[in-house]
N, C-alpha and C. Protein backbone atom coordinates (compact mmCIF):
# COMPACT_ATOMS: atom_id res chain seq x y z
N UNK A 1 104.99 144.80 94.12
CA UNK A 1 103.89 145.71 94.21
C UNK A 1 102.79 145.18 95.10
N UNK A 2 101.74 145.65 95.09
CA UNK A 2 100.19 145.46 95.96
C UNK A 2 100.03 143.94 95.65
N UNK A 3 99.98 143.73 94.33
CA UNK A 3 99.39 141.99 94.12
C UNK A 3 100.49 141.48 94.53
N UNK A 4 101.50 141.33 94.78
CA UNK A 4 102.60 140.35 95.19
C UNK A 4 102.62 140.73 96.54
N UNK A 5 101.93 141.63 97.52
CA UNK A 5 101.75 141.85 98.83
C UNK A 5 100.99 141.34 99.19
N UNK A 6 99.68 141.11 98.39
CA UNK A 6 98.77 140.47 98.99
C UNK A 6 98.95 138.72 98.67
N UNK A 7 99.61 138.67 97.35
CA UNK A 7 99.72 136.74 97.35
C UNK A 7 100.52 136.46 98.35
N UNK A 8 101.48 137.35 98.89
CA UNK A 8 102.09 136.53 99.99
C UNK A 8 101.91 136.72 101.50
N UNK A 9 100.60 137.45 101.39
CA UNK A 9 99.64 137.55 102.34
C UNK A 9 98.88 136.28 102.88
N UNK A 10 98.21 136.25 101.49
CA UNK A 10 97.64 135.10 100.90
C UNK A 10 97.89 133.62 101.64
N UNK A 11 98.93 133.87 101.35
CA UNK A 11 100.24 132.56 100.89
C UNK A 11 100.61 132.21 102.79
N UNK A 12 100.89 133.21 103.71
CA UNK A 12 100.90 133.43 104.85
C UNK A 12 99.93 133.20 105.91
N UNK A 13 98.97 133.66 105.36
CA UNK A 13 97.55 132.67 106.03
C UNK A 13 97.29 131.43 105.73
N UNK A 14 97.05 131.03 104.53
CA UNK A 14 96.96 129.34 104.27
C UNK A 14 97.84 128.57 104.85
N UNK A 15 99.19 129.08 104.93
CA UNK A 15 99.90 128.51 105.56
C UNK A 15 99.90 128.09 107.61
N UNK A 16 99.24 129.00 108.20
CA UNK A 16 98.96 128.70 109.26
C UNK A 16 97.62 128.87 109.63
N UNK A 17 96.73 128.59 108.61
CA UNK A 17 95.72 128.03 108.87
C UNK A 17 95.72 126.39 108.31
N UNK A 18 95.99 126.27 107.63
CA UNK A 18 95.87 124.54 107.00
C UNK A 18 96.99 124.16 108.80
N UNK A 19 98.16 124.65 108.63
CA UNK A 19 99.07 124.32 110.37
C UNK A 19 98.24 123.81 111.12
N UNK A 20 97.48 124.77 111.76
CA UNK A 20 96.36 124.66 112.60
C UNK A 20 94.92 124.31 112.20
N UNK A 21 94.44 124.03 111.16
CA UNK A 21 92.70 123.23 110.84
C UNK A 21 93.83 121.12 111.27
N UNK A 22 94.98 121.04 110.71
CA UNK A 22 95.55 120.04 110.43
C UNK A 22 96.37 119.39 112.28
N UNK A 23 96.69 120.23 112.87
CA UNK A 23 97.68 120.14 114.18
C UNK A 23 96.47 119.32 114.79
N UNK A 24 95.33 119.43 115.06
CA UNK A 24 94.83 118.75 116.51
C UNK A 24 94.87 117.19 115.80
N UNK A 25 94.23 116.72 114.76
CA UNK A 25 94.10 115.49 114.72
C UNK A 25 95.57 114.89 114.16
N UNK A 26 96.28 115.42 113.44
CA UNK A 26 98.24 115.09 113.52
C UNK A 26 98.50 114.92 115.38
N UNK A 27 98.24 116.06 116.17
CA UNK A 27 99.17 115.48 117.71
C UNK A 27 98.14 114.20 118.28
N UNK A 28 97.15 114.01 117.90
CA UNK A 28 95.97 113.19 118.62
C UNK A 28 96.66 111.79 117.81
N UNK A 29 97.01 111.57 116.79
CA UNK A 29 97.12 110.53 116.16
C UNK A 29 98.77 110.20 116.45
N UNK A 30 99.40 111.10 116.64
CA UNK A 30 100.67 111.01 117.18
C UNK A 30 100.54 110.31 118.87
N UNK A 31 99.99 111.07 119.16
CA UNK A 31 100.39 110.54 120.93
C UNK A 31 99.68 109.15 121.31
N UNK A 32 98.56 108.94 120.72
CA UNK A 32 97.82 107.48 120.49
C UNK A 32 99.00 106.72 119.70
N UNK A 33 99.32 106.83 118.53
CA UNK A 33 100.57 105.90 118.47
C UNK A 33 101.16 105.61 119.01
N UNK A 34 101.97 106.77 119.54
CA UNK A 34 103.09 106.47 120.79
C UNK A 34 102.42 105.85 121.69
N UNK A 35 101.13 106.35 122.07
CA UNK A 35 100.84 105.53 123.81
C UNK A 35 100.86 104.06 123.50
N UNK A 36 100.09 103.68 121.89
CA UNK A 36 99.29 102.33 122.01
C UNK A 36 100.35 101.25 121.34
N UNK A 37 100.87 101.95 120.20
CA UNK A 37 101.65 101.20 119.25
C UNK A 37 103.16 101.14 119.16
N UNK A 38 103.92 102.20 119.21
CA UNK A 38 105.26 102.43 119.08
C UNK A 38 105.84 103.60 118.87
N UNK A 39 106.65 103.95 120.07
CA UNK A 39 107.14 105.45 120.12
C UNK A 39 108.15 105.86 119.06
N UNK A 40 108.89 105.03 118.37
CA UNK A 40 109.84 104.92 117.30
C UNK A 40 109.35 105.68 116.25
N UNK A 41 108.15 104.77 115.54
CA UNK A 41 107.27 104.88 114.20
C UNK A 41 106.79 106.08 114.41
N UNK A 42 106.23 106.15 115.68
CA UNK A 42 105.34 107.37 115.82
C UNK A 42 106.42 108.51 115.71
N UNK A 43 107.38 108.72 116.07
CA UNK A 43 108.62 109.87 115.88
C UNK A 43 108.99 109.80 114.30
N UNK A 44 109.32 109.14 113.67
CA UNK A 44 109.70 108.61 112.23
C UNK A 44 108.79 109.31 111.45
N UNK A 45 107.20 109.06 111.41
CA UNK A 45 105.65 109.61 111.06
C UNK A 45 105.97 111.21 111.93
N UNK A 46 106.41 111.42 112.80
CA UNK A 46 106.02 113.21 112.76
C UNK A 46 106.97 113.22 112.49
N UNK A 47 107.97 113.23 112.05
CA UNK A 47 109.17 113.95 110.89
C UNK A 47 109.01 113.80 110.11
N UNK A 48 108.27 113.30 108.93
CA UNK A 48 107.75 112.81 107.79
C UNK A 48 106.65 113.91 107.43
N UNK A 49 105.79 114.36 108.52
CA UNK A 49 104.20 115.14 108.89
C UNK A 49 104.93 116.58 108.59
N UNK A 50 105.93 116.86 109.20
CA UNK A 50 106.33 118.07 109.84
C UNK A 50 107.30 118.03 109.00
N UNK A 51 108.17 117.38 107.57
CA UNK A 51 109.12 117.97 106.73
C UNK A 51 107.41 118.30 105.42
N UNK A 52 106.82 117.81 105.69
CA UNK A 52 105.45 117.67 104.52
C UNK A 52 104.72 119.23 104.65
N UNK A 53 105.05 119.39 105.91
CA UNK A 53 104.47 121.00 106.30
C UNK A 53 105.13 122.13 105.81
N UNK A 54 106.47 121.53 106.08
CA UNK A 54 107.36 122.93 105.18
C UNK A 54 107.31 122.74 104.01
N UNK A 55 107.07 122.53 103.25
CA UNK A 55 106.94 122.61 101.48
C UNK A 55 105.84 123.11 101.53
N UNK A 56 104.88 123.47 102.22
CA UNK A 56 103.36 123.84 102.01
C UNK A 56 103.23 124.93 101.38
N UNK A 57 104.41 125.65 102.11
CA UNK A 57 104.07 127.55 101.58
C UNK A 57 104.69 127.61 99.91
N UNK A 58 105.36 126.94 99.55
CA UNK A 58 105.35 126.76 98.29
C UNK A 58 104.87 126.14 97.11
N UNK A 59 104.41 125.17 97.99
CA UNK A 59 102.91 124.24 97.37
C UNK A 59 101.96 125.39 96.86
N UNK A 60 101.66 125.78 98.07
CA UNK A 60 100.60 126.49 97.93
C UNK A 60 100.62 127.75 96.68
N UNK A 61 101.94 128.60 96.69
CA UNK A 61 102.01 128.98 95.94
C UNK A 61 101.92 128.57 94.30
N UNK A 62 102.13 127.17 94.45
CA UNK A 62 102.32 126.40 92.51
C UNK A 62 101.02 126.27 92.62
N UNK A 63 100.18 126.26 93.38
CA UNK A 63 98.58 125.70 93.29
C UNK A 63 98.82 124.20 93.01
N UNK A 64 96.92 123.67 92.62
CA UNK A 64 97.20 122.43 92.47
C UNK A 64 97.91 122.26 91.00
N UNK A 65 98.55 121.17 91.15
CA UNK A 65 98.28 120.11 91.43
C UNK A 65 99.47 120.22 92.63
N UNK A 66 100.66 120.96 92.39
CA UNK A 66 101.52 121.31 93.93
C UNK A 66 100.84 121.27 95.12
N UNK A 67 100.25 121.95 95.45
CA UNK A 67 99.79 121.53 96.77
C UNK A 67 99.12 119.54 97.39
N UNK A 68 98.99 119.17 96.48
CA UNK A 68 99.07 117.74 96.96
C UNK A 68 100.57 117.40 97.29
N UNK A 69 101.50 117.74 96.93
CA UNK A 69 103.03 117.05 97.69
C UNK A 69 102.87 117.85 98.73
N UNK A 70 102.09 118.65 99.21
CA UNK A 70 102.59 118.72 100.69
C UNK A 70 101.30 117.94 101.12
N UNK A 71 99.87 117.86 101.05
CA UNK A 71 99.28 117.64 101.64
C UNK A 71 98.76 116.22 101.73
N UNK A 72 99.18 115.74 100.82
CA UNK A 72 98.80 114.08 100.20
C UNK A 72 100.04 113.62 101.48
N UNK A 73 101.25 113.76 101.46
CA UNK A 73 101.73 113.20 102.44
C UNK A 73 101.67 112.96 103.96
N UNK A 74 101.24 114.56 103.99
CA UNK A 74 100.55 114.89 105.26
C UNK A 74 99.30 114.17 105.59
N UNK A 75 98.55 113.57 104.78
CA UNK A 75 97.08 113.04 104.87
C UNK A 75 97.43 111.38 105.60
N UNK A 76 98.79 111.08 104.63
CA UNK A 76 99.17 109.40 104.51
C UNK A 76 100.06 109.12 106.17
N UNK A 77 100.78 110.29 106.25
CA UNK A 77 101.65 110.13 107.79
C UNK A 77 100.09 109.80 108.85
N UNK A 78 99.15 110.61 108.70
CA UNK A 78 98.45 110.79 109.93
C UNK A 78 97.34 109.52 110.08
N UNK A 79 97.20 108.89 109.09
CA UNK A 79 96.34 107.51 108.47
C UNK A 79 97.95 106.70 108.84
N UNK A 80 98.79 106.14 108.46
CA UNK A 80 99.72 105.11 109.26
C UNK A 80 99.63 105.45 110.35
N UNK A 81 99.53 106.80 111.13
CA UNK A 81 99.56 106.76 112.65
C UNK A 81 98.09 106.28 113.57
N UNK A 82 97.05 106.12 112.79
CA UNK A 82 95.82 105.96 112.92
C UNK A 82 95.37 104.57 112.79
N UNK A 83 96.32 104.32 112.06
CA UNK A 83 95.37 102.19 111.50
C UNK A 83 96.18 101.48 112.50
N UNK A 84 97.22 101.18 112.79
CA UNK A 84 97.38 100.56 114.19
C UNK A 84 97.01 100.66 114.93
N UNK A 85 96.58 101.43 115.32
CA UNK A 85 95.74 102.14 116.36
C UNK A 85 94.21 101.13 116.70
N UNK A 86 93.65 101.31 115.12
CA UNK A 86 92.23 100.94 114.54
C UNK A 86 92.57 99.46 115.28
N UNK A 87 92.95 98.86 113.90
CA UNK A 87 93.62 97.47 114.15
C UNK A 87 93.83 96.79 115.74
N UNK A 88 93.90 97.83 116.65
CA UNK A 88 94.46 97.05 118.38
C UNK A 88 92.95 97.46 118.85
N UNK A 89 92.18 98.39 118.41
CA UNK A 89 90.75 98.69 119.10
C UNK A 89 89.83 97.64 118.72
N UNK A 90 89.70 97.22 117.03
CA UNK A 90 88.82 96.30 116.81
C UNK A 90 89.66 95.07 116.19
């Protein structure tokens, strides 16, 4: 019916909006890995980022506390791609 049109309305926007509020600093922390640290890890970390993304739309749907397995991982891939990084600057 109408309410199950609109939760997966709902459900359809969060989903490519969190994509995109989340994509610029995920590819920024990706390609600085690769440039500075290691193109390996850094590939390993966006398959890790990007299997964490697809569970989202169903995350999202269980609410919290679900939505932390997609996003808690997603938070931790983009922080390992970031502290080596840190670590070679200072």
């Amino acid at each position: 019916g109408s309410a199950g049109n609109k939760h997966f309305a709902l459900n359809a926007d969060r989903t490519a909006g969190n994509m995109m509020e989340q994509s610029p600093i995920f590819l920024a922390a990706l390609w600085t890995h690769a440039a500075f640290v290691d193109v390996g890890s850094a590939a390993q970390l966006g398959w890790a980022w990007l299997l964490a993304r697809t569970i989202y739309p169903a995350a999202f749907a269980g609410g919290l506390p679900w939505l932390l397995f997609s996003t808690g991982p997603g938070y931790i891939c983009i922080a390992l791609l970031l502290y080596p990084v840190w670590q070679l600057a200072f």
